[in-house]
C-alpha atoms as a PDB file:
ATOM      1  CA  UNK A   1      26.917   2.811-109.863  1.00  0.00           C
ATOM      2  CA  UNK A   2      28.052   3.443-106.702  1.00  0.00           C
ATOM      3  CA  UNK A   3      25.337   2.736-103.566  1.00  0.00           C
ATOM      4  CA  UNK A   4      24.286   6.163-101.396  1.00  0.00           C
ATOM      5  CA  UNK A   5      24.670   6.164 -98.079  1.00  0.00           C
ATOM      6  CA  UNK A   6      22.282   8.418 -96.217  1.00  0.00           C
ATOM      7  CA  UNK A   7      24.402   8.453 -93.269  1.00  0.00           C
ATOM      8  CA  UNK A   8      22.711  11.911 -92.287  1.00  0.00           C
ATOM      9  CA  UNK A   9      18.899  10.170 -92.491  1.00  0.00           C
ATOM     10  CA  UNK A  10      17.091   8.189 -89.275  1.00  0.00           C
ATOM     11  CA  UNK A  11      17.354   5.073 -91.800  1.00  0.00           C
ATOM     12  CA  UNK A  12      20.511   5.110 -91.289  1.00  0.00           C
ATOM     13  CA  UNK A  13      21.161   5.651 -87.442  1.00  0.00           C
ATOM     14  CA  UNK A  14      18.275   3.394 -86.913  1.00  0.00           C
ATOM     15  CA  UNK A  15      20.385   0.788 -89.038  1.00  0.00           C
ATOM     16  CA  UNK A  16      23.491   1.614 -86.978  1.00  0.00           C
ATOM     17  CA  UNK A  17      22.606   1.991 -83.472  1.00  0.00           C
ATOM     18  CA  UNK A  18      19.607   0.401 -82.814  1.00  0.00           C
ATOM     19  CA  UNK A  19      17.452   3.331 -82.640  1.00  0.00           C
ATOM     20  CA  UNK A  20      13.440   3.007 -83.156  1.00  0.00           C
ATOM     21  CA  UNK A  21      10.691   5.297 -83.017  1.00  0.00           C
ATOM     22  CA  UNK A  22       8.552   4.803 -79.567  1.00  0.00           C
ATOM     23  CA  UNK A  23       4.527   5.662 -79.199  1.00  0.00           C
ATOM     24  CA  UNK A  24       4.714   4.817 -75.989  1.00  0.00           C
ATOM     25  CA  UNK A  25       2.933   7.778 -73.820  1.00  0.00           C
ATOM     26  CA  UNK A  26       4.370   6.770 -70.455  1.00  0.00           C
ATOM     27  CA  UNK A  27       7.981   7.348 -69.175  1.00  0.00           C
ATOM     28  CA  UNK A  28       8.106   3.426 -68.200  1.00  0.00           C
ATOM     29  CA  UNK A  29       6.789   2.342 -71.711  1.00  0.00           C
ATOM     30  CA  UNK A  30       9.252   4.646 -73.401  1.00  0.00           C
ATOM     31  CA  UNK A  31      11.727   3.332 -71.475  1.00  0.00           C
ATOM     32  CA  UNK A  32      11.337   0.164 -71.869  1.00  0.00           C
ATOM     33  CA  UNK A  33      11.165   0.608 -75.383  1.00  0.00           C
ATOM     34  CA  UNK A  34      14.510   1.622 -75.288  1.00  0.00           C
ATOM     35  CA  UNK A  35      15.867  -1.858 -74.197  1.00  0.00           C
ATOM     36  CA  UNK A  36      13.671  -4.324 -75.722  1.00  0.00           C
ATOM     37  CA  UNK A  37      15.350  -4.633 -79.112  1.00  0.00           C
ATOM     38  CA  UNK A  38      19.097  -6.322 -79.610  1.00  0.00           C
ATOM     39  CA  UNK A  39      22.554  -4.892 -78.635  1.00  0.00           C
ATOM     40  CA  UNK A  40      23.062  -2.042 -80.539  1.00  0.00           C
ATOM     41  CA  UNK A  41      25.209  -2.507 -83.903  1.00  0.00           C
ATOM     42  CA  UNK A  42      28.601  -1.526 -84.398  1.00  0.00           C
ATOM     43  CA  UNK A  43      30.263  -1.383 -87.595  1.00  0.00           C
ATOM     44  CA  UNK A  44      33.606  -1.801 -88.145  1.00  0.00           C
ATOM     45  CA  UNK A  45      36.109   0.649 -89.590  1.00  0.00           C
ATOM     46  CA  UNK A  46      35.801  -0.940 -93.267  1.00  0.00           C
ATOM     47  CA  UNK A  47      31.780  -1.586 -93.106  1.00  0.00           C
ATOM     48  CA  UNK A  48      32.648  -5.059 -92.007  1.00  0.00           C
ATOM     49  CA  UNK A  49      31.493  -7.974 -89.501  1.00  0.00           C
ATOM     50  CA  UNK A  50      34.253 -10.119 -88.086  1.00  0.00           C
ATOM     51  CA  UNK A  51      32.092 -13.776 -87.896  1.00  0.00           C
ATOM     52  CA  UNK A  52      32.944 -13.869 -84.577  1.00  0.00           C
ATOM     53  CA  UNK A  53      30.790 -10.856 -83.505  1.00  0.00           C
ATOM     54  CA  UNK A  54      28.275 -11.739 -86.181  1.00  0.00           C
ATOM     55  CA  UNK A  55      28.010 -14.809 -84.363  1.00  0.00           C
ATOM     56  CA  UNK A  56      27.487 -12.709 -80.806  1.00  0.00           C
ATOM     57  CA  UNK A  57      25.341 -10.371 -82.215  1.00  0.00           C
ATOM     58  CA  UNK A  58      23.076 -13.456 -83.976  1.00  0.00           C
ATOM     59  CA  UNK A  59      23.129 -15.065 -80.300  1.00  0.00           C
ATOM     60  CA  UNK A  60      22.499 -12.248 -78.281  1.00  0.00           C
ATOM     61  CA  UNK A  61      18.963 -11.616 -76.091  1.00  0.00           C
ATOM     62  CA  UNK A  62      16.445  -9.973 -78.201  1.00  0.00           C
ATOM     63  CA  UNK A  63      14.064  -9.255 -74.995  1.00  0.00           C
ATOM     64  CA  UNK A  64      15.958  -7.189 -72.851  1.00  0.00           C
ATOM     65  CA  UNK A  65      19.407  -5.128 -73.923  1.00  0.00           C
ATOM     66  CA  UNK A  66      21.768  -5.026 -71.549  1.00  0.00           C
ATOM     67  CA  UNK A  67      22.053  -1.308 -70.684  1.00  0.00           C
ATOM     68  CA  UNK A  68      18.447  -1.970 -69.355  1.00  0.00           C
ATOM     69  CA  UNK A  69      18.277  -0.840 -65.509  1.00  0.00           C
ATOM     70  CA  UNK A  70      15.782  -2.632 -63.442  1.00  0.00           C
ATOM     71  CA  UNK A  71      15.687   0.141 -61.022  1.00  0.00           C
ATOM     72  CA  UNK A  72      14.978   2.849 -62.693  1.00  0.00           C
ATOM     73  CA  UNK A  73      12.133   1.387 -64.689  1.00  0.00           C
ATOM     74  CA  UNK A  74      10.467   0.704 -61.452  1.00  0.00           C
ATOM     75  CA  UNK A  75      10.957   4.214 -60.433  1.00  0.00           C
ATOM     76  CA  UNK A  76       9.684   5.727 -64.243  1.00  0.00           C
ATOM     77  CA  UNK A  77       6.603   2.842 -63.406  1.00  0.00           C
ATOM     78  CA  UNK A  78       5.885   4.502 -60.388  1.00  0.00           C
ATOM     79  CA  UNK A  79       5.464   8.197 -61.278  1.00  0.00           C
ATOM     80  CA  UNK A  80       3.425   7.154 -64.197  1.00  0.00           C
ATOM     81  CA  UNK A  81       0.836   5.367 -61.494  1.00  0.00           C
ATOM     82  CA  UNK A  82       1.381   8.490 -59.572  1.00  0.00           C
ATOM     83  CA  UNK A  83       0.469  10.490 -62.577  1.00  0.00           C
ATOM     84  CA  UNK A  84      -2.249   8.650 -63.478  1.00  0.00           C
ATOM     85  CA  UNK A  85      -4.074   8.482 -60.368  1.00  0.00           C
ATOM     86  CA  UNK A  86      -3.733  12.391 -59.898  1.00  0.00           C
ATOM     87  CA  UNK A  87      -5.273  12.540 -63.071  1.00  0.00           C
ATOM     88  CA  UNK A  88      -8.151   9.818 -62.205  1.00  0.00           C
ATOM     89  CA  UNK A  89      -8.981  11.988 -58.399  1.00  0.00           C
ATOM     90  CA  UNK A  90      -9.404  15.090 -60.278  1.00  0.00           C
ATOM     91  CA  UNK A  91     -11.604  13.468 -62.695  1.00  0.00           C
ATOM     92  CA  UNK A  92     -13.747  11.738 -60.064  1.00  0.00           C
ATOM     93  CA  UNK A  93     -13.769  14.972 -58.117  1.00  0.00           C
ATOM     94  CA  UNK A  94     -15.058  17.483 -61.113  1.00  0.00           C
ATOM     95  CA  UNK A  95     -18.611  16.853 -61.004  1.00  0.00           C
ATOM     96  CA  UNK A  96     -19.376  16.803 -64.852  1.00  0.00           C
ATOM     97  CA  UNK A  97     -16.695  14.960 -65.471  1.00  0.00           C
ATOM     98  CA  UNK A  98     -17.903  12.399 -63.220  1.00  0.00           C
ATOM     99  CA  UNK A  99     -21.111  12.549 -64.614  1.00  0.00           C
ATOM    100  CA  UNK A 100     -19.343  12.042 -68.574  1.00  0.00           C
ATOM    101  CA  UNK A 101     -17.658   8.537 -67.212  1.00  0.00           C
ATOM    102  CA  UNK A 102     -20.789   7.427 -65.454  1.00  0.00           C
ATOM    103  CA  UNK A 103     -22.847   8.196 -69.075  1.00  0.00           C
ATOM    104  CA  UNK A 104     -19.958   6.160 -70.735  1.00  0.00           C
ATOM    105  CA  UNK A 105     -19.599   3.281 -67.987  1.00  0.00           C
ATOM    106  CA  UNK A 106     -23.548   3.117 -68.264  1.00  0.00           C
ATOM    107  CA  UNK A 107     -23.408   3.084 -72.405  1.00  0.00           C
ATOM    108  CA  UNK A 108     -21.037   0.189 -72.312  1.00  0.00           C
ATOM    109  CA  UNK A 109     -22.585  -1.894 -70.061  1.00  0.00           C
ATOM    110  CA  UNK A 110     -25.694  -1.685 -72.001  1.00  0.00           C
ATOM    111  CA  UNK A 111     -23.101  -2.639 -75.119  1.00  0.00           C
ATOM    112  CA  UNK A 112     -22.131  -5.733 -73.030  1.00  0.00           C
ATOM    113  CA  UNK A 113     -25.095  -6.626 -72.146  1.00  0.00           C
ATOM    114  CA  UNK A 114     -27.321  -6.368 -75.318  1.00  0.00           C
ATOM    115  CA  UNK A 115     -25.749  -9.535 -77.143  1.00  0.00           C
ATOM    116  CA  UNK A 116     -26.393 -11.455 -73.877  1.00  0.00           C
ATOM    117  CA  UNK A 117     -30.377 -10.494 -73.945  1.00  0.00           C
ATOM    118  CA  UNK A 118     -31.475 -10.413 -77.856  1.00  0.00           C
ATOM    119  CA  UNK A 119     -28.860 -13.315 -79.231  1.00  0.00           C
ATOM    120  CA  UNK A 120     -28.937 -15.953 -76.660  1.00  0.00           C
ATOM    121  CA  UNK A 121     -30.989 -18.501 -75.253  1.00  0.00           C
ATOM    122  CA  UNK A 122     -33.865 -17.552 -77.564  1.00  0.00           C
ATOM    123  CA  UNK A 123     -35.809 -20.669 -77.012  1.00  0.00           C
ATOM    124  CA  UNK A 124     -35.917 -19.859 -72.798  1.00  0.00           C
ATOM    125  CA  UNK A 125     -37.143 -15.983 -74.107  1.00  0.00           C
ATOM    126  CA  UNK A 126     -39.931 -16.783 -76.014  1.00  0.00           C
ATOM    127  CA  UNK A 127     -41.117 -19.430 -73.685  1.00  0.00           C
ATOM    128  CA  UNK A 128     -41.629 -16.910 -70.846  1.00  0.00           C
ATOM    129  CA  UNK A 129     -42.901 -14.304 -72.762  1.00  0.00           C
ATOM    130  CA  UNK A 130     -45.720 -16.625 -73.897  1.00  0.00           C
ATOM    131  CA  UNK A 131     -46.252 -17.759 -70.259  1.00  0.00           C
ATOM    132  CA  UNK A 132     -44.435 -15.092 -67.755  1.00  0.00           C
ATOM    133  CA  UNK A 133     -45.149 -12.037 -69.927  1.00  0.00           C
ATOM    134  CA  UNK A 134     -48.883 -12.735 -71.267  1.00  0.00           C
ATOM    135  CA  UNK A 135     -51.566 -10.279 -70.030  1.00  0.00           C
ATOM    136  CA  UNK A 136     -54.656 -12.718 -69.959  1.00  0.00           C
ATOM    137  CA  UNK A 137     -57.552 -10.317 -71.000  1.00  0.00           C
ATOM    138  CA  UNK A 138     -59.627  -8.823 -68.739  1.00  0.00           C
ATOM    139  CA  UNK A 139     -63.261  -7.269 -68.646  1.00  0.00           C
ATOM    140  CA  UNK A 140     -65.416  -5.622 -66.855  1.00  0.00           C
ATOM    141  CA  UNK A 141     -68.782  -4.044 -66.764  1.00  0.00           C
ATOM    142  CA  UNK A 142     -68.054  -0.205 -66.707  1.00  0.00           C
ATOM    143  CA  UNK A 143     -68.119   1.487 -70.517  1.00  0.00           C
ATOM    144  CA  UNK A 144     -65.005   2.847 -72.447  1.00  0.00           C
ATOM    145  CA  UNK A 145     -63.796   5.793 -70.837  1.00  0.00           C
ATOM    146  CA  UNK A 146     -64.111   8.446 -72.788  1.00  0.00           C
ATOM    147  CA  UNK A 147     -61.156  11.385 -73.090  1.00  0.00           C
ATOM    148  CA  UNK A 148     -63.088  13.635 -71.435  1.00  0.00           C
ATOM    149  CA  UNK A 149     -63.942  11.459 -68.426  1.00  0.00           C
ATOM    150  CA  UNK A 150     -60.479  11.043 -68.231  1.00  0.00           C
ATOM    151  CA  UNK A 151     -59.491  14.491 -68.244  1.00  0.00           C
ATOM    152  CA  UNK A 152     -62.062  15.796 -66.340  1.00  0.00           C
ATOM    153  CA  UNK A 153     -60.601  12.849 -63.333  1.00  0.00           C
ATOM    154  CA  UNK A 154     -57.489  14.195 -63.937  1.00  0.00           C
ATOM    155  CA  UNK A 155     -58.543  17.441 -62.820  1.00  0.00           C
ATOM    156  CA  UNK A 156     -60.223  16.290 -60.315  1.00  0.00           C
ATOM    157  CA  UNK A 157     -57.951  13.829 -58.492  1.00  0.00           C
ATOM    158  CA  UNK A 158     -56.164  16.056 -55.675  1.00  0.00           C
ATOM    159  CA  UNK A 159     -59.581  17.093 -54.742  1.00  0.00           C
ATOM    160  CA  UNK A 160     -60.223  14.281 -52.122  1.00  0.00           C
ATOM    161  CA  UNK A 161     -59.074  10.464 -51.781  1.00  0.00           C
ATOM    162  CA  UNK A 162     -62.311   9.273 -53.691  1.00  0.00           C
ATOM    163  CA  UNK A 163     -61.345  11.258 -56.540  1.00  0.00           C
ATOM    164  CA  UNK A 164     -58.003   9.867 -56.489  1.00  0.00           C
ATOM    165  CA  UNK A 165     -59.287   6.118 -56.147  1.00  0.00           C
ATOM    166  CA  UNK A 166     -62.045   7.140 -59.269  1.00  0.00           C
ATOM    167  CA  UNK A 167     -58.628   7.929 -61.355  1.00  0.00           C
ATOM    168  CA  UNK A 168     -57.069   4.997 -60.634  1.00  0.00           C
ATOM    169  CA  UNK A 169     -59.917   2.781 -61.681  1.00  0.00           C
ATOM    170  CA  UNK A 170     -60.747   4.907 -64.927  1.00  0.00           C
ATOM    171  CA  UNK A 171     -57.376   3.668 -65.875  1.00  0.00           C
ATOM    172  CA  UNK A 172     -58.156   0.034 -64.670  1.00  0.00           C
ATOM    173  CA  UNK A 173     -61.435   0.123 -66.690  1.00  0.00           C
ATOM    174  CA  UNK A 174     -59.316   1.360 -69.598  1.00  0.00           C
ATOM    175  CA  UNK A 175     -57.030  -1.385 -69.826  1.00  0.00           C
ATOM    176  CA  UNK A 176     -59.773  -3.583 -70.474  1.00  0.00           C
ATOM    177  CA  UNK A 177     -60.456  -1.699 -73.843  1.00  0.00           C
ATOM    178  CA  UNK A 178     -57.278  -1.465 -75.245  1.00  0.00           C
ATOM    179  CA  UNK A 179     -54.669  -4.101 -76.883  1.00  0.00           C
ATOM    180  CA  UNK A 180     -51.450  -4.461 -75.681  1.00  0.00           C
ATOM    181  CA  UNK A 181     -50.502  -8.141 -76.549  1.00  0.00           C
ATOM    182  CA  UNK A 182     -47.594  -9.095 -77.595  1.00  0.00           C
ATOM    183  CA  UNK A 183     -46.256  -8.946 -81.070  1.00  0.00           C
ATOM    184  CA  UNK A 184     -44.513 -11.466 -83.258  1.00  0.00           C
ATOM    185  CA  UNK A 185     -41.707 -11.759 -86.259  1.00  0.00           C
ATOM    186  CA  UNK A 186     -42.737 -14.159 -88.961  1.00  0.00           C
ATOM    187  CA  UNK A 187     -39.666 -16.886 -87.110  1.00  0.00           C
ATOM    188  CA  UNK A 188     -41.953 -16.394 -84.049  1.00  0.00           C
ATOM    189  CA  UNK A 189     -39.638 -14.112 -82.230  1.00  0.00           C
ATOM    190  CA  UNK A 190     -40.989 -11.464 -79.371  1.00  0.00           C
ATOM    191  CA  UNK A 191     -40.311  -7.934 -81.273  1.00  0.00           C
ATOM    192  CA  UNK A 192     -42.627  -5.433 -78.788  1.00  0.00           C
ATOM    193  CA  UNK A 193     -46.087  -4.509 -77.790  1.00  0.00           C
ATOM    194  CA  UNK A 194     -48.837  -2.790 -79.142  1.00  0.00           C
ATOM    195  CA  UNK A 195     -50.228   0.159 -77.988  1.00  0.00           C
ATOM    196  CA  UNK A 196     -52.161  -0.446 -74.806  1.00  0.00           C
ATOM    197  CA  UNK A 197     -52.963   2.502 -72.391  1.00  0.00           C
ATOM    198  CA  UNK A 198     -50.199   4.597 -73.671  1.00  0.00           C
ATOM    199  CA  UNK A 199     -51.185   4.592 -77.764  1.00  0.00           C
ATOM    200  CA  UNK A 200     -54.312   4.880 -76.562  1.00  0.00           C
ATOM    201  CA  UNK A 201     -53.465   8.256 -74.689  1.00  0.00           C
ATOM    202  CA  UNK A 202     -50.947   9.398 -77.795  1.00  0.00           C
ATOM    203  CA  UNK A 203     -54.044   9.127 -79.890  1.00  0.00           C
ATOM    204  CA  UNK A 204     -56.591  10.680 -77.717  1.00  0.00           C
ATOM    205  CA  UNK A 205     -56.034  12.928 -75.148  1.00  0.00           C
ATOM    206  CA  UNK A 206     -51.836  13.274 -76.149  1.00  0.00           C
ATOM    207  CA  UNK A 207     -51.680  16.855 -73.331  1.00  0.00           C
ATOM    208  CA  UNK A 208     -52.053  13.453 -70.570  1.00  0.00           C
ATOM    209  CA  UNK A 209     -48.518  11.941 -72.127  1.00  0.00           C
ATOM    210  CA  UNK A 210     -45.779  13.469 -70.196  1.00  0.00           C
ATOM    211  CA  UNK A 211     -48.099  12.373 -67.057  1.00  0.00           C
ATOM    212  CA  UNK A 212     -48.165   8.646 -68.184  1.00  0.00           C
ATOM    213  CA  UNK A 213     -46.159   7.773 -65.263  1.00  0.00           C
ATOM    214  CA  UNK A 214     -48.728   9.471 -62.741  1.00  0.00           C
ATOM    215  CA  UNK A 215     -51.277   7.900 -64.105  1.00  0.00           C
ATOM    216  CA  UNK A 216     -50.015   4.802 -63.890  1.00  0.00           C
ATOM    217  CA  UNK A 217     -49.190   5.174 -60.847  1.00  0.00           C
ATOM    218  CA  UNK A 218     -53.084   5.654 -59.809  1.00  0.00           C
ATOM    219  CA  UNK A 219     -53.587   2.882 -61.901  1.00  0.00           C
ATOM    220  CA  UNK A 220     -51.043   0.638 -59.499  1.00  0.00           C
ATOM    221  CA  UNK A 221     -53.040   2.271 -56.717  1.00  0.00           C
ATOM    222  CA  UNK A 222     -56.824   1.092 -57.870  1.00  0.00           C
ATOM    223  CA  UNK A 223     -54.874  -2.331 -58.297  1.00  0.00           C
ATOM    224  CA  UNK A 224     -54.242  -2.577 -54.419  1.00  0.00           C
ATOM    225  CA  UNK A 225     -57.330  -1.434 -53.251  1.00  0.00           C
ATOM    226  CA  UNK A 226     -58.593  -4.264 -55.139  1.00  0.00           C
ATOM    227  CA  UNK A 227     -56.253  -6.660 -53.466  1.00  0.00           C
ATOM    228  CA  UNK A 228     -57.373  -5.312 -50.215  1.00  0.00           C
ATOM    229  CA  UNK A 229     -60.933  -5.640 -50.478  1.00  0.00           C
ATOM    230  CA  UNK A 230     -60.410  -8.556 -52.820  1.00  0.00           C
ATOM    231  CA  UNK A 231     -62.489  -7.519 -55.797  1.00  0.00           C
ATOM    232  CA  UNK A 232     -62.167  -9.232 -59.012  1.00  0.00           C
ATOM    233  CA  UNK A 233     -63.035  -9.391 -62.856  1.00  0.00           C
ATOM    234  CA  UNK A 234     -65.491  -7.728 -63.777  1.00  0.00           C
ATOM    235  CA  UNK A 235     -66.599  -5.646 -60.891  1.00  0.00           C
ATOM    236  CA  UNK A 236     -65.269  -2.459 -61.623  1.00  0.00           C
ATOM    237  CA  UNK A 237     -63.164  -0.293 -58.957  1.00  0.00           C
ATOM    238  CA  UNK A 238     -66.268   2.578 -58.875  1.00  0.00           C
ATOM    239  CA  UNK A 239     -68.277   0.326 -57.222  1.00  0.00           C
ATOM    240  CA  UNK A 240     -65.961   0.089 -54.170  1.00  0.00           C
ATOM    241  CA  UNK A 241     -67.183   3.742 -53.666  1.00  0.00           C
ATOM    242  CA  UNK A 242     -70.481   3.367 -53.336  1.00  0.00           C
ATOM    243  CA  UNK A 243     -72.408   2.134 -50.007  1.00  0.00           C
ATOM    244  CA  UNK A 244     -71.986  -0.555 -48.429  1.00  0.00           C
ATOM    245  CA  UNK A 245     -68.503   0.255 -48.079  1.00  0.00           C
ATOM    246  CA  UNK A 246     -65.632  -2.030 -47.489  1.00  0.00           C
ATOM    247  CA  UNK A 247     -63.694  -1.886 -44.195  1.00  0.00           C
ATOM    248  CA  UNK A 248     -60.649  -1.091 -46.125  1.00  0.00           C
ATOM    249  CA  UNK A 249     -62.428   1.574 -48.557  1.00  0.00           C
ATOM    250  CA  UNK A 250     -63.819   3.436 -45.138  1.00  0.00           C
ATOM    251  CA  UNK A 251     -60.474   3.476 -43.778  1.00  0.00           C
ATOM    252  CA  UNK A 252     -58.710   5.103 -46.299  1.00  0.00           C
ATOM    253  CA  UNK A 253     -61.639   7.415 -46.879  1.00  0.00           C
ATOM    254  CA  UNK A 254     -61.899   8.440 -43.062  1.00  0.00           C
ATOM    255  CA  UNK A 255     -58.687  10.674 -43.334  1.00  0.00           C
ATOM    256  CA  UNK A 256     -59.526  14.126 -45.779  1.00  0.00           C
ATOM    257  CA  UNK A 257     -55.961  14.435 -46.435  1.00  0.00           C
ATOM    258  CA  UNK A 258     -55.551  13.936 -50.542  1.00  0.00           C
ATOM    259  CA  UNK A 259     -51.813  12.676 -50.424  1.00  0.00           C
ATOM    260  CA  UNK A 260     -51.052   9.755 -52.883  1.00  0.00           C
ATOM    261  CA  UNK A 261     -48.021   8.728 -50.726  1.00  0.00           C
ATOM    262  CA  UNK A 262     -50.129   8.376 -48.013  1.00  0.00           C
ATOM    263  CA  UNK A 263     -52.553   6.674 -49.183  1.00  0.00           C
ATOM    264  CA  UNK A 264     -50.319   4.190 -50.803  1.00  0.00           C
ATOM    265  CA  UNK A 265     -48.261   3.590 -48.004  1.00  0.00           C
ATOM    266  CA  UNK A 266     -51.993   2.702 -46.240  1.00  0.00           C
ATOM    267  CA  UNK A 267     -53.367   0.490 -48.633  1.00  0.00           C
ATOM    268  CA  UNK A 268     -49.754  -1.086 -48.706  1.00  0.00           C
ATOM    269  CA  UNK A 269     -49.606  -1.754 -44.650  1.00  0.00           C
ATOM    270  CA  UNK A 270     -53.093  -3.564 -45.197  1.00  0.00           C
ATOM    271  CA  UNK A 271     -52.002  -6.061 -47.505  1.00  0.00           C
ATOM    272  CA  UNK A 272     -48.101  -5.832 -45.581  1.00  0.00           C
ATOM    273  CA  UNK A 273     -49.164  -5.506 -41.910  1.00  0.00           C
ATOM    274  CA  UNK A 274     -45.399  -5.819 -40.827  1.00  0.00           C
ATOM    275  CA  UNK A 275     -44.518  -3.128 -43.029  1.00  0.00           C
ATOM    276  CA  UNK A 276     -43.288  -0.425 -40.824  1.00  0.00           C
ATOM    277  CA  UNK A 277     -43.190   3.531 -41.393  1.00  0.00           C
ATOM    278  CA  UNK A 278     -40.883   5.751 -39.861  1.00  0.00           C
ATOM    279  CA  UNK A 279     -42.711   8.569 -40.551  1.00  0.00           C
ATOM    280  CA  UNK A 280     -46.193   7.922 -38.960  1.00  0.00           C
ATOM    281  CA  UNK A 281     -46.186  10.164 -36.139  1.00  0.00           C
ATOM    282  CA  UNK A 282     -45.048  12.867 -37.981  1.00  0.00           C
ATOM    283  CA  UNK A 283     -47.660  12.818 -40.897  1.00  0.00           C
ATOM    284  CA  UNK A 284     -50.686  12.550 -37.660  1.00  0.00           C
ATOM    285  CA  UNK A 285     -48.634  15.276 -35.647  1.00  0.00           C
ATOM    286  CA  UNK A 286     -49.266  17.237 -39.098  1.00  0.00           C
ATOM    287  CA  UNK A 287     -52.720  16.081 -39.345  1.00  0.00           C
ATOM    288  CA  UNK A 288     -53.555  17.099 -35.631  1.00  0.00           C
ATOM    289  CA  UNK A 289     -51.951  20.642 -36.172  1.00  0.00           C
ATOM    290  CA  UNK A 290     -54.296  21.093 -39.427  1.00  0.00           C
ATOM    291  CA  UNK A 291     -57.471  20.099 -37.270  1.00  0.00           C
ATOM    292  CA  UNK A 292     -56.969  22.688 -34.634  1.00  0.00           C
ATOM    293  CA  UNK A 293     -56.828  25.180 -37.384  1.00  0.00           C
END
């Protein structure tokens, strides 16, 4: 039986001439496609090969063919850069599309980086979380607060500097009631916390949790104050409120003005006293103005 020859097919000019399909998406890469197979084939008139040009086509480059200008795949190179830096500007100057690559950039780096944290040196993790990351308990002589001391602080705490020092040591006090150690796998491996102050607010007073940070925050604040007037364990941070007062405690509470950037940035210039702020005459230029009226 005689053999078919699809000579109308892609099999068969493929076959012939050389001829491939190319994914390439660039006019360089297509190009260059193009030329990177052998010489193209030519039959002869009787569907022979003479050896001798079997031979040249055996021995031939099968890199670069040589129809394959240099020049012009520089020149298809460039316009593809071109291309594809118009396309990066306009990307980097639409707004939410700026915002979508810095989501993505953002998602693989935490990719990258997430085999590097949880599956390597695990011996150097759990050492410092035993010694660097261990909240020694603390105590001190104030009760539990309850929910609705808490709440009622809350309230309370743009009502005057003492109320926003009382805040920050109801959360102090709290911490000393609640568990946030660390917990362990059965290989002895760090897997998370407990609770601590912020179960402790999902379970009682939950209308507080989209404030945790705020609270905290007065919580950080009670914690200097401390530092300043060097208090310790377990004198609670109320007692700093009551008479005799501290030199540092009548400072703060000489100004009325019930700003918690303020009074952070004053309790940190007493434990920083080269700490500088730019925007001290201001805020008493604002305070002076106030007084008169």
């Amino acid at each position: 039986m005689p053999r078919k020859k699809y000579e109308h097919s892609a099999y068969y000019y493929a076959y012939r001439y050389g001829w491939t399909h190319s994914e390439a998406r660039t006019f360089a890469g297509q190009y260059f496609d193009q030329h990177t197979y052998r010489p193209r084939m030519r039959q002869r008139p009787n569907g022979e090969w003479s050896g001798k040009e079997w031979l040249k086509w055996r021995n031939s480059s099968k890199e670069i063919d040589s129809d394959f200008n240099p020049l012009v795949f520089c020149v298809l190179a460039a316009a593809d850069i071109g291309f594809a830096m118009r396309d990066t500007v306009r990307a980097i100057a639409d707004p939410i599309e700026r915002d979508r690559m810095k989501r993505e950039l953002m998602q693989d780096l935490r990719h990258i980086r997430r085999p590097f944290y949880y599956a390597q040196e695990v011996e150097r993790r759990r050492a410092l979380a035993i010694e660097r990351r261990k909240i020694r308990r603390r105590s001190t002589t104030a009760p539990m607060p309850t929910p609705e001391v808490l709440m009622k602080a809350w309230n309370e705490r743009k009502s005057s500097r003492k109320a926003m020092i009382l805040l920050g040591g109801i959360m102090h006090d709290l911490e000393c009631y609640v568990d946030n150690c660390l917990k362990f796998d059965e290989a002895g491996n760090v897997i998370g916390r407990n609770g601590g102050i912020r179960g402790w607010i999902v379970d009682n007073v939950p209308e507080l949790l989209p404030k945790y940070k705020t609270l905290m925050r007065y919580k950080a604040l009670a914690v200097r104050i401390r530092q300043a007037t060097r208090t310790k364990d377990p004198k609670p941070t109320s007692k700093l409120l009551k008479k005799p007062l501290h030199k540092a405690v009548e400072t703060i509470l000489a100004e009325e003005e019930p700003v918690f950037v303020h009074v952070f940035a004053m309790v940190e210039h007493m434990l920083s006293p080269q700490t500088v702020f730019l925007d001290a005459p201001k805020r008493r230029e604002e305070q002076r103005r106030r007084s008169k009226t």
